[in-house]
N, C-alpha and C. Protein backbone atom coordinates (compact mmCIF):
# COMPACT_ATOMS: atom_id res chain seq x y z
N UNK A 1 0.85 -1.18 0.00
CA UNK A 1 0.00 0.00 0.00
C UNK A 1 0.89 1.24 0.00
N UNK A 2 0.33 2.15 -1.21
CA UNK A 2 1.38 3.32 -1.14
C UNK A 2 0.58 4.44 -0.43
N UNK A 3 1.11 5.78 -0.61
CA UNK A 3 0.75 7.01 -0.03
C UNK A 3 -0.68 7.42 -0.41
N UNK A 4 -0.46 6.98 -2.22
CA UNK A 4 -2.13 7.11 -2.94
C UNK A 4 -2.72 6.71 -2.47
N UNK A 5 -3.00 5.24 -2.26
CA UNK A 5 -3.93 4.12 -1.93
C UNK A 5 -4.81 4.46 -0.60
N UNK A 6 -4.64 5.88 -0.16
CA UNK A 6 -5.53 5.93 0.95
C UNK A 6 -6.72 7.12 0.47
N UNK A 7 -7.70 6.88 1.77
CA UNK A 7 -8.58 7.82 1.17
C UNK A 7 -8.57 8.88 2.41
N UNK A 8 -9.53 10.26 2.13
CA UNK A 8 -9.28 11.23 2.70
C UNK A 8 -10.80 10.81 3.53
N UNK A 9 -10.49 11.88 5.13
CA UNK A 9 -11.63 11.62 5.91
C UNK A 9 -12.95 11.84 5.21
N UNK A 10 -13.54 12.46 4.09
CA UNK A 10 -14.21 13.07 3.27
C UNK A 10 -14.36 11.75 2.51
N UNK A 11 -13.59 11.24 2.40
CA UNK A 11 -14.32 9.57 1.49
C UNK A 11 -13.94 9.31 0.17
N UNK A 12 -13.26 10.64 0.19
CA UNK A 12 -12.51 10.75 -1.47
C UNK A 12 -11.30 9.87 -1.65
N UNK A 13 -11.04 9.41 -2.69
CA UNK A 13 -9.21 8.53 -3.15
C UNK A 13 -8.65 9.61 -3.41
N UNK A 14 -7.43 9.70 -2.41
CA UNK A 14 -5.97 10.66 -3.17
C UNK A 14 -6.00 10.23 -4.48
N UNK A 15 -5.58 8.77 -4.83
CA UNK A 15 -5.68 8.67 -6.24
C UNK A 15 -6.21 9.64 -6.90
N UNK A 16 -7.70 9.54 -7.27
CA UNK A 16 -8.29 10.46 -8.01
C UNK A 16 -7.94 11.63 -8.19
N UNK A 17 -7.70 12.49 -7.15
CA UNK A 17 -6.99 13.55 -6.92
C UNK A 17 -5.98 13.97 -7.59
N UNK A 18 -5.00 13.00 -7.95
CA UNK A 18 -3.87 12.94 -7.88
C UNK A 18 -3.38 12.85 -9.24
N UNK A 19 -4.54 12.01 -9.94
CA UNK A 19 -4.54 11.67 -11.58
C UNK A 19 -5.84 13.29 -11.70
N UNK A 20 -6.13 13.38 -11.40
CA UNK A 20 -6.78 15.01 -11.84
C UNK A 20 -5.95 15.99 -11.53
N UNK A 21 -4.95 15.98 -11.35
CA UNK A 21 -3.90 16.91 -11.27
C UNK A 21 -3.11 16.48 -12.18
N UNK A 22 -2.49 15.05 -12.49
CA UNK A 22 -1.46 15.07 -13.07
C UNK A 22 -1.84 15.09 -14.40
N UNK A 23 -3.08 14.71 -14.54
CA UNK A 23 -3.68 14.33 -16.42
C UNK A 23 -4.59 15.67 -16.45
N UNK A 24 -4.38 16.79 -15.24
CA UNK A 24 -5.20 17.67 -15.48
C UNK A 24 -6.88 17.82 -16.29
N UNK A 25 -7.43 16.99 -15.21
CA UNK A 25 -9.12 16.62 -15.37
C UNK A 25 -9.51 17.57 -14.48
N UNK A 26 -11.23 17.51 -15.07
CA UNK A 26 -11.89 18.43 -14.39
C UNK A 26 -12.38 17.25 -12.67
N UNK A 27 -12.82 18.27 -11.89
CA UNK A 27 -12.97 17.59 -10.91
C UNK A 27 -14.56 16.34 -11.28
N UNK A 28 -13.95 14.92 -10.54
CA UNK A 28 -15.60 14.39 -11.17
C UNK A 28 -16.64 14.91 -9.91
N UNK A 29 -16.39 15.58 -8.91
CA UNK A 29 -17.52 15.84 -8.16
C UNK A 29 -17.29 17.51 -7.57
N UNK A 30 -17.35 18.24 -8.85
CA UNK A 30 -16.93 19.59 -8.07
C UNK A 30 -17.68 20.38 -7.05
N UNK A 31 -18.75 19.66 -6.76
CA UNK A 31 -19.87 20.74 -5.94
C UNK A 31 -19.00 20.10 -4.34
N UNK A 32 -18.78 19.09 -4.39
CA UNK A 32 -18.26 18.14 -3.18
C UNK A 32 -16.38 19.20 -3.09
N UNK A 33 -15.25 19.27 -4.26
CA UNK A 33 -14.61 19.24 -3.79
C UNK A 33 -14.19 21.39 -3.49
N UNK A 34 -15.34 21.95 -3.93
CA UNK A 34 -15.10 23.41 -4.22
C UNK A 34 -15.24 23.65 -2.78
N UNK A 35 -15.93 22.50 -1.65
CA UNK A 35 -16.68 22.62 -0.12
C UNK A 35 -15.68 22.42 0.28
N UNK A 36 -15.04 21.38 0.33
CA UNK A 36 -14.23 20.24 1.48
C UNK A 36 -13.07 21.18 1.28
N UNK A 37 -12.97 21.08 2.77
CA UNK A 37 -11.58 20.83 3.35
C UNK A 37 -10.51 20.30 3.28
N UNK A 38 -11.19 18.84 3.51
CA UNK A 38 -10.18 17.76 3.16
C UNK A 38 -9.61 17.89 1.86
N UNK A 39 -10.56 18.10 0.80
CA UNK A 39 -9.89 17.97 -1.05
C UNK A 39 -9.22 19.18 -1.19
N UNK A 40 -9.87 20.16 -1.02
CA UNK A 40 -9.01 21.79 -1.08
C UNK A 40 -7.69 21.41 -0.54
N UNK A 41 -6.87 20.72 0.56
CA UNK A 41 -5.87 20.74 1.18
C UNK A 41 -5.10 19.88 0.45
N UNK A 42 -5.58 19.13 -0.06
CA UNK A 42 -4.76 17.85 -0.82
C UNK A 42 -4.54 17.92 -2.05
N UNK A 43 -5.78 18.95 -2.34
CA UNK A 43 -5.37 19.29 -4.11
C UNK A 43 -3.99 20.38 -4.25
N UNK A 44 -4.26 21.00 -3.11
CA UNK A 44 -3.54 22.32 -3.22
C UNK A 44 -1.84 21.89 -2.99
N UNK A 45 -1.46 20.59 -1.95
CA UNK A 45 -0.56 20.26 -1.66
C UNK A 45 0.07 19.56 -2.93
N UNK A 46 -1.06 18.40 -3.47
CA UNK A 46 -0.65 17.59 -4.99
C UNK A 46 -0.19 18.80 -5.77
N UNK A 47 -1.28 20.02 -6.02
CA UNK A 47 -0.51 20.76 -7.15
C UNK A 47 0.89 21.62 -6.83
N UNK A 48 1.17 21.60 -5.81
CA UNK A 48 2.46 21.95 -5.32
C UNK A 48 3.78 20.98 -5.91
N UNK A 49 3.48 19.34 -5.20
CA UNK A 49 4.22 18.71 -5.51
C UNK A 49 4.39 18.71 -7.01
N UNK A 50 3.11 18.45 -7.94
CA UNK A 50 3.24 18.38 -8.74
C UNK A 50 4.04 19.33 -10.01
N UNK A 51 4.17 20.52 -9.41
CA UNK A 51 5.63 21.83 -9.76
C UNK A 51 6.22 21.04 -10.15
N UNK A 52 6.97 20.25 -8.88
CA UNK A 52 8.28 19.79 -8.78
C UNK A 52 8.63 18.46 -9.82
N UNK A 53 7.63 17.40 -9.75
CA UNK A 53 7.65 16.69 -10.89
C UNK A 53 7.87 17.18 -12.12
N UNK A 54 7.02 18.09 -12.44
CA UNK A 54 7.29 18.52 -13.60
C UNK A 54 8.45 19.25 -14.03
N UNK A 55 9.06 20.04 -12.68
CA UNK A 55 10.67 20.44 -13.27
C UNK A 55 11.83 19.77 -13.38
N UNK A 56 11.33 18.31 -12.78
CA UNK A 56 12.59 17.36 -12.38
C UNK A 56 12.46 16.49 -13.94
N UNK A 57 11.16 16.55 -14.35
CA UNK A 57 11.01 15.73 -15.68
C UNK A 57 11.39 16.90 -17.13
N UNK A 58 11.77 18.16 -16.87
CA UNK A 58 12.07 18.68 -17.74
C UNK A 58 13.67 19.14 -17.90
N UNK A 59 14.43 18.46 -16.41
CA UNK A 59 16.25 18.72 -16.33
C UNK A 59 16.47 17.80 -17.36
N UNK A 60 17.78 18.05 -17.88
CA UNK A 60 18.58 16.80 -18.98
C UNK A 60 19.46 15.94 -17.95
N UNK A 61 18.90 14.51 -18.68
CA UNK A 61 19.57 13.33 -17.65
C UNK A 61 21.09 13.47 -18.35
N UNK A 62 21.84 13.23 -17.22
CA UNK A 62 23.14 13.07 -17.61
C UNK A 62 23.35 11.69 -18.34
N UNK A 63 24.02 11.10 -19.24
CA UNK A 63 24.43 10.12 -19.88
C UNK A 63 25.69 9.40 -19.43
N UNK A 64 25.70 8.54 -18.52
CA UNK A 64 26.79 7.84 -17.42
C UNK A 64 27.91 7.50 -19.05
N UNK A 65 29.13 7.93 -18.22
CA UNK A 65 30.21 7.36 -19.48
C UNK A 65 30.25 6.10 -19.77
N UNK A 66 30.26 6.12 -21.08
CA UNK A 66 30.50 4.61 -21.67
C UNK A 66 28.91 3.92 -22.05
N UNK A 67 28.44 4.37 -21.62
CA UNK A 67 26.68 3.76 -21.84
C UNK A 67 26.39 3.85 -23.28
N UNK A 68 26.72 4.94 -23.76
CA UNK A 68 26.67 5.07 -25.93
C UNK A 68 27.18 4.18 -26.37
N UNK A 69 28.87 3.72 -25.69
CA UNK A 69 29.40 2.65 -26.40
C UNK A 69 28.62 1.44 -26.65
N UNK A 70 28.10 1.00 -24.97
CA UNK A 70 27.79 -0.14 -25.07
C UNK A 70 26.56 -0.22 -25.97
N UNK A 71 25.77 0.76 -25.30
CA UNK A 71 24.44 1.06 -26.33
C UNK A 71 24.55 0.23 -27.57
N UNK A 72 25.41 1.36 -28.16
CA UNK A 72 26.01 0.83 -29.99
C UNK A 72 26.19 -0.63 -30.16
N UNK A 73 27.44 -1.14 -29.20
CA UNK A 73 27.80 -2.14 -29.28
C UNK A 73 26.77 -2.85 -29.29
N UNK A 74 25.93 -3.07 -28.58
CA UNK A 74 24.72 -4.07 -28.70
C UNK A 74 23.84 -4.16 -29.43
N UNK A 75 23.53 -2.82 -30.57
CA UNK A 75 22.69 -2.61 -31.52
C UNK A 75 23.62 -3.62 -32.80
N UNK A 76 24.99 -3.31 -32.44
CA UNK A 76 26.13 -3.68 -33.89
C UNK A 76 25.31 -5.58 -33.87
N UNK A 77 25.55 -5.86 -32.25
CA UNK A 77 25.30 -7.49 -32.58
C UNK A 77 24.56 -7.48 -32.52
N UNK A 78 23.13 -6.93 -32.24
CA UNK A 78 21.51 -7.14 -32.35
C UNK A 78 21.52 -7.22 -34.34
N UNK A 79 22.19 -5.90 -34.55
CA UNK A 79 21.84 -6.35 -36.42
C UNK A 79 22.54 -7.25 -36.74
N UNK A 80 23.56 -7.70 -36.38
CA UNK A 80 23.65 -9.00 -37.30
C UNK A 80 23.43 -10.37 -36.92
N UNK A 81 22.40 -10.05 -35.72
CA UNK A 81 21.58 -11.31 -35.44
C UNK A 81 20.22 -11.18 -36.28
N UNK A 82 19.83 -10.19 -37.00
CA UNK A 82 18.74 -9.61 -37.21
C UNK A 82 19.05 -9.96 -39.08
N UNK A 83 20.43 -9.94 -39.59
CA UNK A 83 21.05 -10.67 -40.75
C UNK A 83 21.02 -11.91 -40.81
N UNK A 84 19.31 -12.68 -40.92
CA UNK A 84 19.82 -13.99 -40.84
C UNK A 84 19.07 -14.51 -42.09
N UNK A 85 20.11 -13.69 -43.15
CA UNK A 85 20.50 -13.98 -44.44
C UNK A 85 21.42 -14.00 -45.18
N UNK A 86 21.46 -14.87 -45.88
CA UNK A 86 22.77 -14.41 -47.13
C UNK A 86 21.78 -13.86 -48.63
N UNK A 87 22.53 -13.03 -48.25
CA UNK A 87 22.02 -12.01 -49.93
C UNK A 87 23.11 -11.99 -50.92
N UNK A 88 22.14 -12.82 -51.88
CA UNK A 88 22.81 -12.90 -53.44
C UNK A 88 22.17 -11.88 -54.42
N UNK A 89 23.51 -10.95 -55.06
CA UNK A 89 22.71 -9.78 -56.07
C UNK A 89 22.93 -10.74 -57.19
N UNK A 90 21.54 -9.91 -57.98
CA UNK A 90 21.63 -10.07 -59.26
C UNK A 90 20.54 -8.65 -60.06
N UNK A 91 21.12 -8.68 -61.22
CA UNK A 91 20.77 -7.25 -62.03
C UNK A 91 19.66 -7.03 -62.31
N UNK A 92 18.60 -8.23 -62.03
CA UNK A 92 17.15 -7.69 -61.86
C UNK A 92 16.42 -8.20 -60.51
N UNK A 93 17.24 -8.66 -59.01
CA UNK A 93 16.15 -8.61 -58.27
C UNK A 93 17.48 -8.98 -57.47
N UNK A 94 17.03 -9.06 -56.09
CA UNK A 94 17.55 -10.24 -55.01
C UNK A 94 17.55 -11.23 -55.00
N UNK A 95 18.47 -11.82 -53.92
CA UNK A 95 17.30 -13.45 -53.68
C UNK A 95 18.45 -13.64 -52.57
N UNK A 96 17.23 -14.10 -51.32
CA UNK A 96 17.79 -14.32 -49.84
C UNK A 96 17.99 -15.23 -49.40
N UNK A 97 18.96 -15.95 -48.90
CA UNK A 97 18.52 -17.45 -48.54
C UNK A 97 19.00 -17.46 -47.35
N UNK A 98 17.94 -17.96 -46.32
CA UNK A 98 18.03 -17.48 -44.87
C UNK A 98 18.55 -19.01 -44.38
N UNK A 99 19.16 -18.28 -42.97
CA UNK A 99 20.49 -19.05 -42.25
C UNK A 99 19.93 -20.76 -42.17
N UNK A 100 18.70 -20.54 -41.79
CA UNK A 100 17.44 -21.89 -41.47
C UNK A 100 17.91 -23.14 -43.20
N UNK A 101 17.98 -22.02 -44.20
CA UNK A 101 17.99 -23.08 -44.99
C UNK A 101 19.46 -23.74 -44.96
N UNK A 102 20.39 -22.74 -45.27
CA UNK A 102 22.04 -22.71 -44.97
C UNK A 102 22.12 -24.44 -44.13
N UNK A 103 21.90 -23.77 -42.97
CA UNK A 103 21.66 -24.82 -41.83
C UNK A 103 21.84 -26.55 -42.13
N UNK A 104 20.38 -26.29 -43.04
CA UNK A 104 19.69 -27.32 -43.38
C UNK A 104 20.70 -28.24 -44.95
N UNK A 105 21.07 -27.53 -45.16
CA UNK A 105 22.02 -27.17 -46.31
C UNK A 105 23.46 -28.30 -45.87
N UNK A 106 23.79 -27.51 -45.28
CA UNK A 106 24.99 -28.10 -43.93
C UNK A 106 24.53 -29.48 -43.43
N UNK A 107 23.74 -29.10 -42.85
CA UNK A 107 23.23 -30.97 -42.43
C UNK A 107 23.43 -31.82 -43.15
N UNK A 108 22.54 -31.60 -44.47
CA UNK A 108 21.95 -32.64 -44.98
C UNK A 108 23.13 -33.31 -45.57
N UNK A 109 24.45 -32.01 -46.34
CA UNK A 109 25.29 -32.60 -47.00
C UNK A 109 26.56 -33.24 -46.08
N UNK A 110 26.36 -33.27 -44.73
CA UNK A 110 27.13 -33.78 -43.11
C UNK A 110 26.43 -34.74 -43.27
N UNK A 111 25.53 -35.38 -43.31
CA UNK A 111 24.53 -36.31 -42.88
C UNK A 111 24.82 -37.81 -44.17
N UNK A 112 25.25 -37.06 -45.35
CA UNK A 112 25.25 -37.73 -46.45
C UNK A 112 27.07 -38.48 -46.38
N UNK A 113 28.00 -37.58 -45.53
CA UNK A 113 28.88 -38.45 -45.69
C UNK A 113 29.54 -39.24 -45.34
N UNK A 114 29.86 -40.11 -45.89
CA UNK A 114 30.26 -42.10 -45.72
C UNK A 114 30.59 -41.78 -44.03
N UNK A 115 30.08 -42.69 -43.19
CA UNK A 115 30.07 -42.95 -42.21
C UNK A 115 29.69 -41.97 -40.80
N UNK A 116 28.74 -41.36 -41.55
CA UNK A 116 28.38 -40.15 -40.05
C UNK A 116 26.77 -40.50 -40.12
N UNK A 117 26.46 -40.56 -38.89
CA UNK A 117 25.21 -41.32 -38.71
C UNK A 117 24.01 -40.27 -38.44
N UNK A 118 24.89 -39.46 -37.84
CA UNK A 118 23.67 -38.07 -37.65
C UNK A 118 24.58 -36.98 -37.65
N UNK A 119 23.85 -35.63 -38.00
CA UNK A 119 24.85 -34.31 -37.95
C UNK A 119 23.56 -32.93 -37.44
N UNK A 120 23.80 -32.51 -36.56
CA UNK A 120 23.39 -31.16 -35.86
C UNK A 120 24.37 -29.44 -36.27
N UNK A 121 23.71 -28.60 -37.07
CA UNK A 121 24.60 -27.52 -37.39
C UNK A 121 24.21 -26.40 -36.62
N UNK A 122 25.04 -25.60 -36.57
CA UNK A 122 24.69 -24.23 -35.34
C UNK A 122 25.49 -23.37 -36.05
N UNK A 123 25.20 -22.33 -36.88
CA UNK A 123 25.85 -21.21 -37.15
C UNK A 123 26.22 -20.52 -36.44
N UNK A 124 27.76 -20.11 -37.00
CA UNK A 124 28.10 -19.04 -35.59
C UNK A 124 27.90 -17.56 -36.30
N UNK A 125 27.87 -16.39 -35.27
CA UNK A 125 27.35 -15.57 -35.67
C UNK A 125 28.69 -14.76 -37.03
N UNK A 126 27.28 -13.98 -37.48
CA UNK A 126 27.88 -13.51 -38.88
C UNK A 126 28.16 -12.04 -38.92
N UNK A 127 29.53 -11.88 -39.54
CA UNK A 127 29.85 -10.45 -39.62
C UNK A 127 29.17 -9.73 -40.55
N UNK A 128 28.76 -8.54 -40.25
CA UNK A 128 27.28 -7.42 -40.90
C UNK A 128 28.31 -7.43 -42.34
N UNK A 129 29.82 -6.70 -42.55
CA UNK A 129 30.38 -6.22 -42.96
C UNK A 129 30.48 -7.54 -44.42
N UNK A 130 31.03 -8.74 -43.70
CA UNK A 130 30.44 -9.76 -45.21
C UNK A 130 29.40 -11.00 -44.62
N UNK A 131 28.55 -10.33 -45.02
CA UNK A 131 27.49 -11.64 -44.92
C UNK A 131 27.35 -12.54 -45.55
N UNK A 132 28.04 -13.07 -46.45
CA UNK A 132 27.99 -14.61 -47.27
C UNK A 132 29.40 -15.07 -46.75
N UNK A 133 30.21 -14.58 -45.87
CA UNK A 133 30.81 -15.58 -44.96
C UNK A 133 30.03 -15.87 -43.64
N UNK A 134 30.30 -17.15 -43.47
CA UNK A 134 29.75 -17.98 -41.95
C UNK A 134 30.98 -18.66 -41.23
N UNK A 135 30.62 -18.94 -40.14
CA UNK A 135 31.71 -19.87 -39.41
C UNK A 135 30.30 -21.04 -38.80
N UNK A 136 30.84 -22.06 -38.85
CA UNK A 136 29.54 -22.98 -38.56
C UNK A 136 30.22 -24.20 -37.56
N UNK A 137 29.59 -25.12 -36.77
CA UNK A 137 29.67 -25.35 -35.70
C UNK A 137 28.84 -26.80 -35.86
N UNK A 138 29.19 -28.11 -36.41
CA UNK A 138 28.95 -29.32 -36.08
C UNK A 138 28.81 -30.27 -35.63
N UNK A 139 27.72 -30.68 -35.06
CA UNK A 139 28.21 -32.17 -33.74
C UNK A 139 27.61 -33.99 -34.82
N UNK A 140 28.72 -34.41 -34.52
CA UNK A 140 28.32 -35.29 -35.44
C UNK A 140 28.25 -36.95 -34.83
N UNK A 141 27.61 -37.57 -35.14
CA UNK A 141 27.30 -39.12 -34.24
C UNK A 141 28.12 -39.87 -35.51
N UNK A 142 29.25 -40.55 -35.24
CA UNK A 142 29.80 -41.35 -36.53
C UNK A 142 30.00 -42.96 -36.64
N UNK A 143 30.14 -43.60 -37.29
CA UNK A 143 30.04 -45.09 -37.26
C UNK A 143 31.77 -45.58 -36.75
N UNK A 144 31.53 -46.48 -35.59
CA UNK A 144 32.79 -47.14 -35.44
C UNK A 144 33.40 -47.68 -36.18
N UNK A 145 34.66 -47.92 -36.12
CA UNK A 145 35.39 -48.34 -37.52
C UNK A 145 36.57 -47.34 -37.86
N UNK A 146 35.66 -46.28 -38.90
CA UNK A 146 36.71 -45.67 -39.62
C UNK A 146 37.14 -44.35 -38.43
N UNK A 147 38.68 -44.03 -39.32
CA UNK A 147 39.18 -43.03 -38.25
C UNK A 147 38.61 -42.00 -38.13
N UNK A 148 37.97 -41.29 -36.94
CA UNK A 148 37.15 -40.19 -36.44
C UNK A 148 38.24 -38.90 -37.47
N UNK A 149 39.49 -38.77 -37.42
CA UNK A 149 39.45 -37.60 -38.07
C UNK A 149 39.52 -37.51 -39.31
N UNK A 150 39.53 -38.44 -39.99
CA UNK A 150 39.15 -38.85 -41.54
C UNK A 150 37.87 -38.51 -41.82
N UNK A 151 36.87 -39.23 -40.99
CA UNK A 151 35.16 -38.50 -41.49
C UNK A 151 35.59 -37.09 -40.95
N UNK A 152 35.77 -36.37 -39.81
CA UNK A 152 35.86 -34.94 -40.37
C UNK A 152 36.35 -34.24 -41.31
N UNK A 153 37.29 -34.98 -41.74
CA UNK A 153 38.22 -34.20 -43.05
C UNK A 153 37.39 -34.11 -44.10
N UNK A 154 36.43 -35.73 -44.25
CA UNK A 154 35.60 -35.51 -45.33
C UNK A 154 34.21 -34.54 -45.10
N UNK A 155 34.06 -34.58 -44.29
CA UNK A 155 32.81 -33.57 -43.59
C UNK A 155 33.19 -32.06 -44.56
N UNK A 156 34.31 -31.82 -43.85
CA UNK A 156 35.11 -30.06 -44.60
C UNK A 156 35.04 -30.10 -45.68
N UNK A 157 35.55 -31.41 -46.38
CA UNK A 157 35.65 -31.36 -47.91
C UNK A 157 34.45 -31.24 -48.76
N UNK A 158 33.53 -32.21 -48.46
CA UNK A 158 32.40 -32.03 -48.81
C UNK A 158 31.91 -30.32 -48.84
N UNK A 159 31.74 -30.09 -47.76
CA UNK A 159 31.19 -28.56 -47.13
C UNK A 159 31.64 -27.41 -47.97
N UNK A 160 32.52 -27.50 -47.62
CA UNK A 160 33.54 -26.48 -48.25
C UNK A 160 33.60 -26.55 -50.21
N UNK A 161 33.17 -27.69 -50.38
CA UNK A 161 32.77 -28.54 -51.96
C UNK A 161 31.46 -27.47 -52.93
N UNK A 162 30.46 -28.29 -51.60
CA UNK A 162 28.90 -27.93 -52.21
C UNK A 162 28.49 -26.91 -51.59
N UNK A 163 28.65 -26.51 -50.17
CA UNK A 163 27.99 -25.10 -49.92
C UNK A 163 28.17 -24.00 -50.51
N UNK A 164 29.01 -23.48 -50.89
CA UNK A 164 28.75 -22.36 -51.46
C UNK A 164 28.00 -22.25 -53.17
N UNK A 165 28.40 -23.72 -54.07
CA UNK A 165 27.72 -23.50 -55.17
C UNK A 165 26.00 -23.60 -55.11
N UNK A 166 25.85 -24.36 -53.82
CA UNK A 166 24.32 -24.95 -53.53
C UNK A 166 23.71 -23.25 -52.80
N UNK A 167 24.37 -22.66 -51.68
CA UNK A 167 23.82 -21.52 -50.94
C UNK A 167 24.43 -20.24 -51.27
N UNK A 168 25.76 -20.00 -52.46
CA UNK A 168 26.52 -18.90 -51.82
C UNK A 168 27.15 -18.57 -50.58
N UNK A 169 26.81 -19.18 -49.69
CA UNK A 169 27.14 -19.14 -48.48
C UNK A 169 28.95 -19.33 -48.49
N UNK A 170 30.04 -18.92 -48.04
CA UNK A 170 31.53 -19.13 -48.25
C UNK A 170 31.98 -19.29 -47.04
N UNK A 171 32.50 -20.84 -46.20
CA UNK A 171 32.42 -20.69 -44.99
C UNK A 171 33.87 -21.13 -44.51
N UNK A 172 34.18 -19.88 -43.65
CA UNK A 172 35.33 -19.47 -43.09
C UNK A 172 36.24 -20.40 -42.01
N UNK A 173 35.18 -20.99 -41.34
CA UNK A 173 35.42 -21.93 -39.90
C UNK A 173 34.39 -22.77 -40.19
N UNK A 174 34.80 -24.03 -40.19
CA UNK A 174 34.03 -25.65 -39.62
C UNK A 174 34.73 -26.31 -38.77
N UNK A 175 33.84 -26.49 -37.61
CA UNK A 175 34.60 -26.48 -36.00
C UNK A 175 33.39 -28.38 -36.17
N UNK A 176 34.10 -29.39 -35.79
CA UNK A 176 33.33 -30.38 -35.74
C UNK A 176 33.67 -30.63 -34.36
N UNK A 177 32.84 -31.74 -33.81
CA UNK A 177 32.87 -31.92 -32.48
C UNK A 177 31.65 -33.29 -32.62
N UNK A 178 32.66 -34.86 -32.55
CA UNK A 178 32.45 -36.20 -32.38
C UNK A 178 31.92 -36.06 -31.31
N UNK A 179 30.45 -36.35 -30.96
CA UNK A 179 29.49 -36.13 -29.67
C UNK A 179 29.34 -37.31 -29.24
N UNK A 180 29.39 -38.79 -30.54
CA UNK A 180 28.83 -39.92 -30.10
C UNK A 180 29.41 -41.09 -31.50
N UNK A 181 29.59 -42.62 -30.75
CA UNK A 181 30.03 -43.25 -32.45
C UNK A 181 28.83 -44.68 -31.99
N UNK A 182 28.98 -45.38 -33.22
CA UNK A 182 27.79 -45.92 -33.25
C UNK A 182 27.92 -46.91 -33.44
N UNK A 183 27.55 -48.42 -33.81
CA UNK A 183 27.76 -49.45 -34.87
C UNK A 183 27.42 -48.72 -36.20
N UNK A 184 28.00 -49.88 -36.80
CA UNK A 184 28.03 -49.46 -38.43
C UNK A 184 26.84 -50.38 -38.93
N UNK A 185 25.82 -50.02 -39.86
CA UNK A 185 24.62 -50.66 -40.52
C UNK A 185 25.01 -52.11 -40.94
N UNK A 186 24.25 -53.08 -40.64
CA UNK A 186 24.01 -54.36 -41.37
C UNK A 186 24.31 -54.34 -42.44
C-alpha cells in the first residue's frame, strides 16, 4: 500500500486527486470538492508537488560514461543477429537465402557423408560487414570403424565442396565436435 492508496476523511481517493492533477481533469464531483476541506488541502498540496515533478522531468539526464558505447555495441550485434541472411545480387532482383535453410544445407550434405550417422549444425554468428561468410559449428554421431578424423576431413571437404555452389554461403570456420560413435549398418 502506497501514499495514494488511501482515502481522505471526506471519502474521497488521493488517487483520483492525484490523476486530476497530473492528467489535469476536471474535478468528477466539483460541488463536493469546491466545499471540502479535506480535497481543497490535498489538491492544493498535490498541485504543489506536482511543480516539482514537472521540473525534475524537464532537467537533462546526464548520460553515465561509456553507456553510448555499449548502447552501440549491442545494436552492432543485435543487427547482425537480425542478418539472418545471405544475400545474393543479381541485375534484376535479389534473392535471400536465410540461415534456417544454410543450416539445413549443412546438415543434410554432413549427414550424407560415408560414415556419419547423424549431424546437428549451429551457425556461428555472422559479420554485418560480409554476410555470405559464416563460421559454422557441427556435432556429429559417426560409425565405429573408420578413423574419427578422416570423417571430419571428409565432412570439410564435402562442405567447403557444395555449400557455397548450392547456398553462396563461403564458410570461413568448420569447428566439428564427435558427440557420439555408433555401430556401423548391417
Amino acid at each position: 500500500m502506497n501514499a495514494y492508496d488511501k482515502q481522505l476523511p471526506c471519502g474521497t481517493e488521493l488517487a483520483t486527486l492525484l490523476e486530476q492533477v497530473a492528467d489535469d481533469q476536471r474535478a468528477p464531483n466539483p460541488a463536493h470538492q469546491d466545499n471540502c476541506p479535506y480535497c481543497q488541502t490535498a489538491l492544493r498540496r498535490l498541485r504543489q508537488d506536482w511543480v516539482h515533478v514537472q521540473s525534475l522531468a524537464q532537467e537533462p539526464v546526464p548520460i553515465p560514461e561509456g553507456l553510448t558505447a555499449k548502447i552501440m555495441a549491442r545494436v552492432h550485434t543485435l543487427a547482425g543477429h537480425l542478418a539472418d541472411s545471405i544475400l545474393l545480387g543479381h541485375p534484376r532482383g535479389e534473392t535471400r537465402i536465410g540461415h534456417t535453410v544454410v543450416s539445413r544445407v549443412i546438415q543434410r550434405l554432413a549427414a550424407t557423408t560415408p560414415d556419419v550417422a547423424f549431424a546437428s549444425v549451429k551457425l556461428g554468428p555472422q559479420d554485418p560487414q560480409q554476410p555470405r561468410r559464416l563460421s559454422v559449428t557441427i556435432r556429429l554421431i559417426v560409425t565405429f570403424g573408420p578413423a574419427i578424423e578422416r570423417i571430419a576431413d571428409a565432412v570439410r571437404n564435402i562442405l567447403n565442396r557444395r555449400v557455397p555452389t548450392l547456398t553462396g554461403a563461403e564458410l570461413d570456420r568448420i569447428d566439428i565436435t564427435i558427440n557420439d560413435i555408433t555401430e556401423p549398418p548391417d
